[in-house]
Protein backbone atom coordinates (compact mmCIF):
# COMPACT_ATOMS: atom_id res chain seq x y z
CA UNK A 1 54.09 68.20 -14.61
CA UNK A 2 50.59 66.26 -14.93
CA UNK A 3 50.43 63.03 -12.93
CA UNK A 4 48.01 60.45 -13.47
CA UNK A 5 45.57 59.58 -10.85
CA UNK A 6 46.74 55.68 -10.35
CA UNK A 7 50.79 57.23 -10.10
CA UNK A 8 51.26 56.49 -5.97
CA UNK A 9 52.46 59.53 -3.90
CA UNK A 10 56.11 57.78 -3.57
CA UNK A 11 56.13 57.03 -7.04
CA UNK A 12 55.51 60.68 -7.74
CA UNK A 13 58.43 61.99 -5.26
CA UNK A 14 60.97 59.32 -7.06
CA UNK A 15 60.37 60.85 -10.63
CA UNK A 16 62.86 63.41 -10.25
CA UNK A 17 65.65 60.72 -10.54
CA UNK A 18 67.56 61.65 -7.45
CA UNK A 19 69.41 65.25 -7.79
CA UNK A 20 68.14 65.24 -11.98
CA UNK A 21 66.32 67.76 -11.08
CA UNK A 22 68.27 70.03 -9.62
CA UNK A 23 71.18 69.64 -12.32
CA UNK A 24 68.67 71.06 -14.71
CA UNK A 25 67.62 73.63 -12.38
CA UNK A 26 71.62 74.31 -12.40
CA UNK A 27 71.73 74.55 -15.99
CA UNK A 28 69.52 77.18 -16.67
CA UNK A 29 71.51 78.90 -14.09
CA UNK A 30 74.85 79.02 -15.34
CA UNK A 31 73.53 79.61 -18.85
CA UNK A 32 72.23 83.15 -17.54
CA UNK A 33 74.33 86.23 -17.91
CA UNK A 34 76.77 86.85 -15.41
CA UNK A 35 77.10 90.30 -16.33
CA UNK A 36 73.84 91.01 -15.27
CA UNK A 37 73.82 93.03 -12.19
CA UNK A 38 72.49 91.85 -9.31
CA UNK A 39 68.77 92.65 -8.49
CA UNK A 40 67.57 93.29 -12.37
CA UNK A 41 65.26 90.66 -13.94
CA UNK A 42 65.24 89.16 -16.99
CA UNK A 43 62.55 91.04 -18.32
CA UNK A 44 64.24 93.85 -18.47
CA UNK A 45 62.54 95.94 -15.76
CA UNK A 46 59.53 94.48 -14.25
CA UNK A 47 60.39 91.92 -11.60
CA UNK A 48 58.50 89.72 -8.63
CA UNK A 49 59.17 92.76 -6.68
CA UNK A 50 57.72 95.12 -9.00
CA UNK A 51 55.25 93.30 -11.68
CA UNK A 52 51.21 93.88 -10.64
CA UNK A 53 50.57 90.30 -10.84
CA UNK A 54 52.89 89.25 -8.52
CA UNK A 55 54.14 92.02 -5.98
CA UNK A 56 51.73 91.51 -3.41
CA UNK A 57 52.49 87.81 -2.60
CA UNK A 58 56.20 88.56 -3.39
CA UNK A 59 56.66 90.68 -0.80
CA UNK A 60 54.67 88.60 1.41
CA UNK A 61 56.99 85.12 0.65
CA UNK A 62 60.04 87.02 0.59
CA UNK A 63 59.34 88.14 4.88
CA UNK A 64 58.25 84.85 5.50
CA UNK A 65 61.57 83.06 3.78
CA UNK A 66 63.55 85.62 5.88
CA UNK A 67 62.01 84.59 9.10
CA UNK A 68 62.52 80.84 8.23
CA UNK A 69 66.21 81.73 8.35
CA UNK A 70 66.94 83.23 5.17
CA UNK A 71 69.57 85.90 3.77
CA UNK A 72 67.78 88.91 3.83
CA UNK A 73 70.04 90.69 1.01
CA UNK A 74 70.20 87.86 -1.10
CA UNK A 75 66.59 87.40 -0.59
CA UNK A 76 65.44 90.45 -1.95
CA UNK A 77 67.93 89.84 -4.78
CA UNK A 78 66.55 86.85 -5.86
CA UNK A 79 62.75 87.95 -5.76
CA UNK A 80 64.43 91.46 -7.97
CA UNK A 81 66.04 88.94 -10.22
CA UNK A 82 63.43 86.96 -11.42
CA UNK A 83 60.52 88.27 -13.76
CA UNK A 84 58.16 85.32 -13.19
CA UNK A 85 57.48 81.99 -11.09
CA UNK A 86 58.76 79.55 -13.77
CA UNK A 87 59.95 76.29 -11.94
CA UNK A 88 62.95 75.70 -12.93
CA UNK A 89 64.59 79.34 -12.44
CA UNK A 90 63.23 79.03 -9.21
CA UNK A 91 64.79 76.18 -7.74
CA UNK A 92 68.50 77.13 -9.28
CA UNK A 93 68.68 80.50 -7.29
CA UNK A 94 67.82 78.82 -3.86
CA UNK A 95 69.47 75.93 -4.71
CA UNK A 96 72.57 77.99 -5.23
CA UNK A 97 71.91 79.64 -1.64
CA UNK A 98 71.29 75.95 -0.32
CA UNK A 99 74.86 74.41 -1.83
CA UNK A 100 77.08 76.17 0.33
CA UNK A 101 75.75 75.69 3.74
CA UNK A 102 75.63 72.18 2.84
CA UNK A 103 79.16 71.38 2.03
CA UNK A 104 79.88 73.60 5.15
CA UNK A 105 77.79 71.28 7.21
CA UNK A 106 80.35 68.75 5.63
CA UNK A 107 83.23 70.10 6.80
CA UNK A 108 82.02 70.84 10.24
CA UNK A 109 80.87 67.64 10.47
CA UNK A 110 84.02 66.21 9.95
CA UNK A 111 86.00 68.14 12.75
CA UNK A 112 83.71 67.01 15.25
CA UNK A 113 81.41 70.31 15.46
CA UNK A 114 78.23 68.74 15.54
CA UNK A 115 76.64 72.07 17.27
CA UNK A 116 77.56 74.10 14.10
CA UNK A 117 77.10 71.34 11.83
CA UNK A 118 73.70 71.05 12.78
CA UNK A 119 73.13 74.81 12.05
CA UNK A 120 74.55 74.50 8.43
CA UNK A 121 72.63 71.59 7.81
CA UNK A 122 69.19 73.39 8.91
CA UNK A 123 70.27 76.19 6.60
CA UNK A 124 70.64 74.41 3.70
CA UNK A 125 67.18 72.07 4.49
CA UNK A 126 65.81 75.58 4.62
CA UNK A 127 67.31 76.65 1.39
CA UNK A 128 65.89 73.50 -0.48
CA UNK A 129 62.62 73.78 1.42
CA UNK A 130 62.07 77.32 -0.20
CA UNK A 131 63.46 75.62 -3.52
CA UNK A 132 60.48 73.52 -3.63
CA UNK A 133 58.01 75.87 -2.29
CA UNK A 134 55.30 75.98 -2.31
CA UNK A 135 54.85 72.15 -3.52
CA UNK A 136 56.86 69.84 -5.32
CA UNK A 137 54.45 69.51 -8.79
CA UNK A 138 57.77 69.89 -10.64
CA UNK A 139 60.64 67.59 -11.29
CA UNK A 140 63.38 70.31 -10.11
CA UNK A 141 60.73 71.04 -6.70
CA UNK A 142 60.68 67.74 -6.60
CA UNK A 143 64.75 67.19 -6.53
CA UNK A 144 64.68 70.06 -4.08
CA UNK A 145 62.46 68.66 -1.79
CA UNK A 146 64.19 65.61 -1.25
CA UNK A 147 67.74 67.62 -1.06
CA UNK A 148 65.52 69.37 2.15
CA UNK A 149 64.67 65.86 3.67
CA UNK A 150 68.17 64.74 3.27
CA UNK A 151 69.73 67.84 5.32
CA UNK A 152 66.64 67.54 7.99
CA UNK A 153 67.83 63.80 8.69
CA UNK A 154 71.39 64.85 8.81
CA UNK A 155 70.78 67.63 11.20
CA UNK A 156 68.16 65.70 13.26
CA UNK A 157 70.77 63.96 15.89
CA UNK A 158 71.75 67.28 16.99
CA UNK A 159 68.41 68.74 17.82
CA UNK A 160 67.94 69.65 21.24
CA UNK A 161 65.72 66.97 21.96
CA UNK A 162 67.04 65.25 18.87
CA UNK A 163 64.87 63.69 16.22
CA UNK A 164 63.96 60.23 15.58
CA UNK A 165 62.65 59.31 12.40
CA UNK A 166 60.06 56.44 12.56
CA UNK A 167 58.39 54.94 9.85
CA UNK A 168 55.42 53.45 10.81
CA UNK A 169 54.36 50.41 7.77
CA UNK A 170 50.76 51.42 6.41
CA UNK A 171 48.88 49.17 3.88
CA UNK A 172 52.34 48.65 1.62
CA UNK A 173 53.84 51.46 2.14
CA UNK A 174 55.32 53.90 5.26
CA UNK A 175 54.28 56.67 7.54
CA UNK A 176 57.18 58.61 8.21
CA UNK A 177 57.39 60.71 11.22
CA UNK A 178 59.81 63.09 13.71
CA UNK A 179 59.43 61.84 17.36
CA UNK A 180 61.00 64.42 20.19
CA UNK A 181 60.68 63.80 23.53
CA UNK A 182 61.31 66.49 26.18
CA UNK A 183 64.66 66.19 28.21
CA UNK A 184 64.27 64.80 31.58
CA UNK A 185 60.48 63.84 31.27
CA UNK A 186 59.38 60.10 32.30
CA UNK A 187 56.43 58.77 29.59
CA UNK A 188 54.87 62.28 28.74
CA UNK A 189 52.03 62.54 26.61
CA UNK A 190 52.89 62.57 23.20
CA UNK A 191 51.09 65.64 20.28
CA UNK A 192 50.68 64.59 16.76
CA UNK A 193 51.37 67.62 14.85
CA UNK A 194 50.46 67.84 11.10
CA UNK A 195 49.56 69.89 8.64
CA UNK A 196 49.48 72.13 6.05
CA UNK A 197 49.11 72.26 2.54
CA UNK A 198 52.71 73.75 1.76
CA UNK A 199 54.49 73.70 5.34
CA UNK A 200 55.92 70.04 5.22
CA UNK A 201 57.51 67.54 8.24
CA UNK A 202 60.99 69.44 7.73
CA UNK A 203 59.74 72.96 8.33
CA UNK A 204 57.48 72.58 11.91
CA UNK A 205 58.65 73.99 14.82
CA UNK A 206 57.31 72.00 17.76
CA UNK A 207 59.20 74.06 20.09
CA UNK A 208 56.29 75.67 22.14
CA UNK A 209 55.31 72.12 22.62
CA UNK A 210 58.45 70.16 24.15
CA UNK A 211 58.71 73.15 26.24
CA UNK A 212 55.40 72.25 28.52
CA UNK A 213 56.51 68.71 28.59
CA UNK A 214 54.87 67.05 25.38
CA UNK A 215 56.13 64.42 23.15
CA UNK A 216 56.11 65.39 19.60
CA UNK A 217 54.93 63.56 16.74
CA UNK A 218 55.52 65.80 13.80
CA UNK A 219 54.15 63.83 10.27
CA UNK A 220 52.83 65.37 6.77
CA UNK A 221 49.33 65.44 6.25
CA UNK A 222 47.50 63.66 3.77
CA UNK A 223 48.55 65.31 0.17
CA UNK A 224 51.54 66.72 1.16
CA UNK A 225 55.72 66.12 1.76
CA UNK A 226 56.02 62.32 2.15
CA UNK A 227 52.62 61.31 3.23
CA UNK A 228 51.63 57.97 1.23
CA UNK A 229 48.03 58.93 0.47
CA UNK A 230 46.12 61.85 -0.57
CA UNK A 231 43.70 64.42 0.99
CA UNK A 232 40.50 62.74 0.21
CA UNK A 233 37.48 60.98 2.16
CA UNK A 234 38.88 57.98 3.98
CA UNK A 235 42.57 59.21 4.38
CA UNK A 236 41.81 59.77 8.25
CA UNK A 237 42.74 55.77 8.34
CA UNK A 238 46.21 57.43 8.59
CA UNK A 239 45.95 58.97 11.67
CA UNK A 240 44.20 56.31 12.82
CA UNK A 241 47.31 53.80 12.31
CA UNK A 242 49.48 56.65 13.87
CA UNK A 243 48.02 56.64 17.34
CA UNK A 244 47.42 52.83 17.23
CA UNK A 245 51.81 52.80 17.02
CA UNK A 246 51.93 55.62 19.52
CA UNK A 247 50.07 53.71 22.42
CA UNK A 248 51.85 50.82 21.66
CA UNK A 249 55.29 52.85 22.90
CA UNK A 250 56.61 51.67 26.41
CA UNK A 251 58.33 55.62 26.02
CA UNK A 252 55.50 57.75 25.73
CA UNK A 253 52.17 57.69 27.73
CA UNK A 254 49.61 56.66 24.84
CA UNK A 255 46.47 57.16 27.56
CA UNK A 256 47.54 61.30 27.12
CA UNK A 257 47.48 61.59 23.22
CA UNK A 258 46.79 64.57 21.32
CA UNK A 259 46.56 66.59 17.96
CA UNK A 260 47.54 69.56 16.73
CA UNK A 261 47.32 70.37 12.93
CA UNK A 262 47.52 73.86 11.02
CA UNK A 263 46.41 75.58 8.18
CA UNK A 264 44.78 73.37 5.30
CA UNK A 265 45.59 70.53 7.46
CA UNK A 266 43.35 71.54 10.19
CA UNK A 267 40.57 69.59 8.72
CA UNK A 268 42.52 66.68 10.07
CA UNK A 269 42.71 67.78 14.00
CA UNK A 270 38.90 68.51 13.57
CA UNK A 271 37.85 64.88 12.10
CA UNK A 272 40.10 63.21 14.62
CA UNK A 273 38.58 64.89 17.35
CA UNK A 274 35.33 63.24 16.16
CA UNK A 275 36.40 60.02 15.05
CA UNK A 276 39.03 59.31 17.48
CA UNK A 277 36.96 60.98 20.53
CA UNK A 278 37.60 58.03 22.91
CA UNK A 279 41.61 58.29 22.40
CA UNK A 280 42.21 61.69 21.43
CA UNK A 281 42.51 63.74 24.84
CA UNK A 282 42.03 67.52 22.68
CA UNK A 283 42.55 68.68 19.23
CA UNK A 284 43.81 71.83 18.20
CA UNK A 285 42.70 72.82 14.50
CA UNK A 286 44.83 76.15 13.21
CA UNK A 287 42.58 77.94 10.33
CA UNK A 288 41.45 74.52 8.95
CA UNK A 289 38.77 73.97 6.84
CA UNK A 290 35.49 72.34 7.42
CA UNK A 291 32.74 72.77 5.15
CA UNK A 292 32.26 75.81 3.52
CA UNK A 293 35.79 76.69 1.95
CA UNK A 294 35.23 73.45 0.00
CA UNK A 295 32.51 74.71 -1.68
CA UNK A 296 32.47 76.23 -5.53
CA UNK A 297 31.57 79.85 -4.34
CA UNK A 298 34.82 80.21 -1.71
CA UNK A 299 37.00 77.84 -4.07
CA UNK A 300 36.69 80.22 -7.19
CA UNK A 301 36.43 83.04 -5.11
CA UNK A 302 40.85 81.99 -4.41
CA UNK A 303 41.09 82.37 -8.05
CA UNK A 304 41.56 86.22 -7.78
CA UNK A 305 44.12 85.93 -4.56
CA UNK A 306 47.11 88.03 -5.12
CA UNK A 307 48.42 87.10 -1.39
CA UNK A 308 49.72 83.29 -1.69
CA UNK A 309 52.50 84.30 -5.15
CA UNK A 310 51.63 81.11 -6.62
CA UNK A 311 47.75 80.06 -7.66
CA UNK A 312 46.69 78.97 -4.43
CA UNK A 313 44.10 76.43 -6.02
CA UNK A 314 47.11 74.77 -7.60
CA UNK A 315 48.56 73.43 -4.42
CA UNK A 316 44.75 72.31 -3.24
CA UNK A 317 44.63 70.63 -6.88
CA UNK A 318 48.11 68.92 -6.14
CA UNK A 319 46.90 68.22 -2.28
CA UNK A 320 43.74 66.28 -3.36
CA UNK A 321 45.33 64.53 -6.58
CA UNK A 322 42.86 66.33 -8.83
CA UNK A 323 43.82 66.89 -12.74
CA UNK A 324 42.26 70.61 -12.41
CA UNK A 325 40.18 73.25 -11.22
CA UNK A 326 37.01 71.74 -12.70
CA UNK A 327 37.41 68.44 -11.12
CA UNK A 328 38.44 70.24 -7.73
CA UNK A 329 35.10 71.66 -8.03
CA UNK A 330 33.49 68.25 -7.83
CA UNK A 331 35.80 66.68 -5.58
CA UNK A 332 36.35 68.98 -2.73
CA UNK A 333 32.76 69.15 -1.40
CA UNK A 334 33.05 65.60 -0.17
CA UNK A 335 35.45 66.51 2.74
CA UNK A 336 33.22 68.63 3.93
CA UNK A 337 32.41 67.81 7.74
CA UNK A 338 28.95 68.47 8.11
CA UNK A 339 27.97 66.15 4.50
CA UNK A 340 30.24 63.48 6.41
CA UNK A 341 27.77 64.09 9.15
CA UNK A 342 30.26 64.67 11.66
CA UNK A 343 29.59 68.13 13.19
CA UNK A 344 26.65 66.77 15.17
CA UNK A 345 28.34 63.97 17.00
CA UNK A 346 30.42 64.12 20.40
CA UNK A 347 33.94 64.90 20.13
CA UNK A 348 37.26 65.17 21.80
CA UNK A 349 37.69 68.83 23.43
CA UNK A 350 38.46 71.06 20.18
CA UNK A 351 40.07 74.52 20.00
CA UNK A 352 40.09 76.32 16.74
CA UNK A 353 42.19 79.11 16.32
CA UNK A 354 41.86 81.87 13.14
CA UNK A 355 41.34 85.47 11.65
CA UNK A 356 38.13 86.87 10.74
CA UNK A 357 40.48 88.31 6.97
CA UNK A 358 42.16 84.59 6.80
CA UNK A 359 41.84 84.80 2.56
CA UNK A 360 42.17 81.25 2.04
CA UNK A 361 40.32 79.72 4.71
CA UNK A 362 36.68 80.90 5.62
CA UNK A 363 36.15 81.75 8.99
CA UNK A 364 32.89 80.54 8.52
CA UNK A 365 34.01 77.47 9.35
CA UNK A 366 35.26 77.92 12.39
CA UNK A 367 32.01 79.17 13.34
CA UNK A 368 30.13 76.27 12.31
CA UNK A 369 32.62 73.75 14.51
CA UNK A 370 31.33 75.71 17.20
CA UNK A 371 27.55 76.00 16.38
CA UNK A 372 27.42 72.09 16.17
CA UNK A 373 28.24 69.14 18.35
CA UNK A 374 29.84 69.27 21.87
CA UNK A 375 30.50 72.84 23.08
CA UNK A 376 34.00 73.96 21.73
CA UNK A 377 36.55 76.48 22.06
CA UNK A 378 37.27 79.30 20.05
CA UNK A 379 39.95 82.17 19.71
CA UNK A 380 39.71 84.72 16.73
CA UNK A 381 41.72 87.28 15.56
CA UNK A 382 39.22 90.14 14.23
CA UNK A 383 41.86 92.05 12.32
CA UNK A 384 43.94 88.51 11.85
CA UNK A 385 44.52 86.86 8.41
CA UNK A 386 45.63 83.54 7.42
CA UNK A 387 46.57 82.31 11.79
CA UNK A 388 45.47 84.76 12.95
CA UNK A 389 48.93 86.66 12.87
CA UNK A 390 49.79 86.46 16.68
CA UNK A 391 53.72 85.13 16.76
CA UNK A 392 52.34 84.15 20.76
CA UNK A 393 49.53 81.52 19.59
CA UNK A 394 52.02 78.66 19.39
CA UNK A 395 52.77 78.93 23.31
CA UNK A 396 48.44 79.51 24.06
CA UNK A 397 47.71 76.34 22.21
CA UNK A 398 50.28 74.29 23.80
CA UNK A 399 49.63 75.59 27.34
CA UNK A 400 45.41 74.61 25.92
CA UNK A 401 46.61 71.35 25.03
CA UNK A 402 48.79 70.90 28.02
CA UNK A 403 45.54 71.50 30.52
CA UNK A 404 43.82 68.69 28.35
CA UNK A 405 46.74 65.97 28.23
CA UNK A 406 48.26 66.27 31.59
CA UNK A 407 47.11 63.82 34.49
């Protein structure tokens, strides 16, 4: 669905009317063949699995759903099942995963069994999280995504630190954020996580974090999940009002504040570091942009990726509020850092962390954070992709960020 560029980001979430989305994502459904065996698309033969144009990402997704906690079996059935990415097939096989735990959740709710309760209810937020994947530019996504923020509040109490949800009141509208504090931990310094382009507020673990004794303020970036503005020049005034609230808590110790921010949301650890130098103790930027990957050649050099499933220039389009490629074109050069004239200024202690094959996100500009400014650190993953592909990174950066924010 095409939005217009005055339609607000809450206005855009609220179009779905509620669970309208997801009854039509039902419907087409239950109007499919229940005779047909499990595993065979509707094509007749050629699947997500199997089909050229999508097999490589397909069996890329399908891994990564199965670590977030999904079925493997029925994982692989529904990526066999379906012969193409249309929207609203999509949604009605997850959502069908999703429906169970939920009610489950219910029921275990009710008896008291808030320890299992919580489980079910992260199940099914991970069930609708994959239903809108990779971003909600549809009206069933969009009925999805708020079915996944729904089950993340209702699990949320149980959490081990639990979660509170703040929302934080920014020029009309709201900020909404996850706040954990570590058990047993007087004021600690508190890390405002963020970021990416398709992994929303709902889906970050800040586990590695809590564990060295940080506060965690987990919030979606600019573009994405329920942030109120849009990944454009200026929408660091966000952040901005974040830490302002942070130091203002008698809970947390606002003079050890720092920033952590992954993927396409990177870019946002990065500019802090600059702008917010003075109140920012470090910044950790995970495979975010800078300059270069804004730029025509890299941008329409993502038209021929096979590794994201989905056009990965749709969800920048959707991230920066463009109508298409063309004007992404135009309007994604004007993030870059170094026209900003950032790169040359002092900064917060930064640590950017990547691999030299990441596909969507030049390494290039990595390199250039640390050719410019203050000196900076740097670790890189030569035969690393999109990450760098080390499941131990989250516990280095926290133990980076710890050495920066503690006394």
């Amino acid at each position: 669905m095409t939005m217009t560029r005055q339609t607000t980001r809450r206005r855009f979430l609220e179009l779905a009317g509620g669970s309208a989305g997801l009854a039509i994502a039902a419907g087409a459904l239950g109007q499919r063949s229940d005779a047909k065996e499990r595993g065979q698309s509707d094509a007749g033969g050629l699947n997500l699995l199997t089909d050229p144009r999508f097999r490589v990402g397909a069996e890329r997704r399908m891994q990564q759903f199965i670590r977030r906690g999904a079925d493997p079996t029925e994982a692989e059935a529904i990526f066999r099942r379906l012969p193409d990415l249309e929207a609203t097939r999509w949604v009605a096989e997850w959502t069908r995963l999703a429906e169970p735990w939920e009610e489950k959740a219910r029921q275990l709710e009710k008896q008291g069994n808030s320890a299992e309760a919580a489980n079910a209810y992260n199940k099914a937020c991970a069930y609708y999280s994959i239903a809108k994947f990779p971003v909600p530019n549809h009206p069933a996504k969009q009925a999805a995504y708020q079915k996944c923020t729904e089950m993340y509040l209702k699990a949320s109490p149980y959490f081990d630190p639990p979660a509170e949800r703040v929302a934080i009141p920014f020029e009309g509208k709201e900020i909404i954020g996850y706040l954990r504090k570590p058990a047993g931990v007087s004021k600690p310094p508190v890390l405002i996580a963020t970021g990416g382009i398709d992994v929303y507020n709902e889906d970050r673990d800040t586990t590695d974090f809590l564990k060295v004794g940080q506060a965690t303020f987990s919030m979606d970036m600019p573009g994405a999940g329920q942030c109120p503005v849009w990944f454009a020049p200026g929408s660091e005034r966000l952040y901005t009002t974040v830490i302002d609230y942070l130091s203002t808590r008698s809970d947390l110790d606002g003079r050890r504040m720092g920033m952590m921010a992954r993927s396409y949301g990177g870019y946002w650890a990065a500019k802090m570091a600059y702008i917010e130098k003075n109140r920012l103790r470090a910044a950790a930027d995970l495979s975010g942009p800078t300059h270069y990957t804004f730029q025509e050649p890299w941008l329409k050099g993502l038209l021929n990726d096979k590794l994201y499933l989905w056009p990965v220039t749709d969800s920048i389009i959707y991230a920066h509020h463009v109508k298409d490629f063309d004007e992404l074109l135009t309007n994604a050069p004007t993030l870059s850092l170094m026209t900003q004239g950032l790169l040359d200024k002092p900064s917060s202690p930064l640590l950017f962390v990547d691999g030299i094959k990441d596909a969507w996100i030049t390494i290039e500009d990595g390199y250039l954070l640390m050719e410019t400014g203050d000196p900076k650190c740097m670790r890189v993953y030569p035969n690393g992709g999109h990450g760098g592909g080390d499941p131990n990174s989250g516990k280095m950066v926290a133990n980076w960020l710890n050495y920066h924010l503690r006394a």
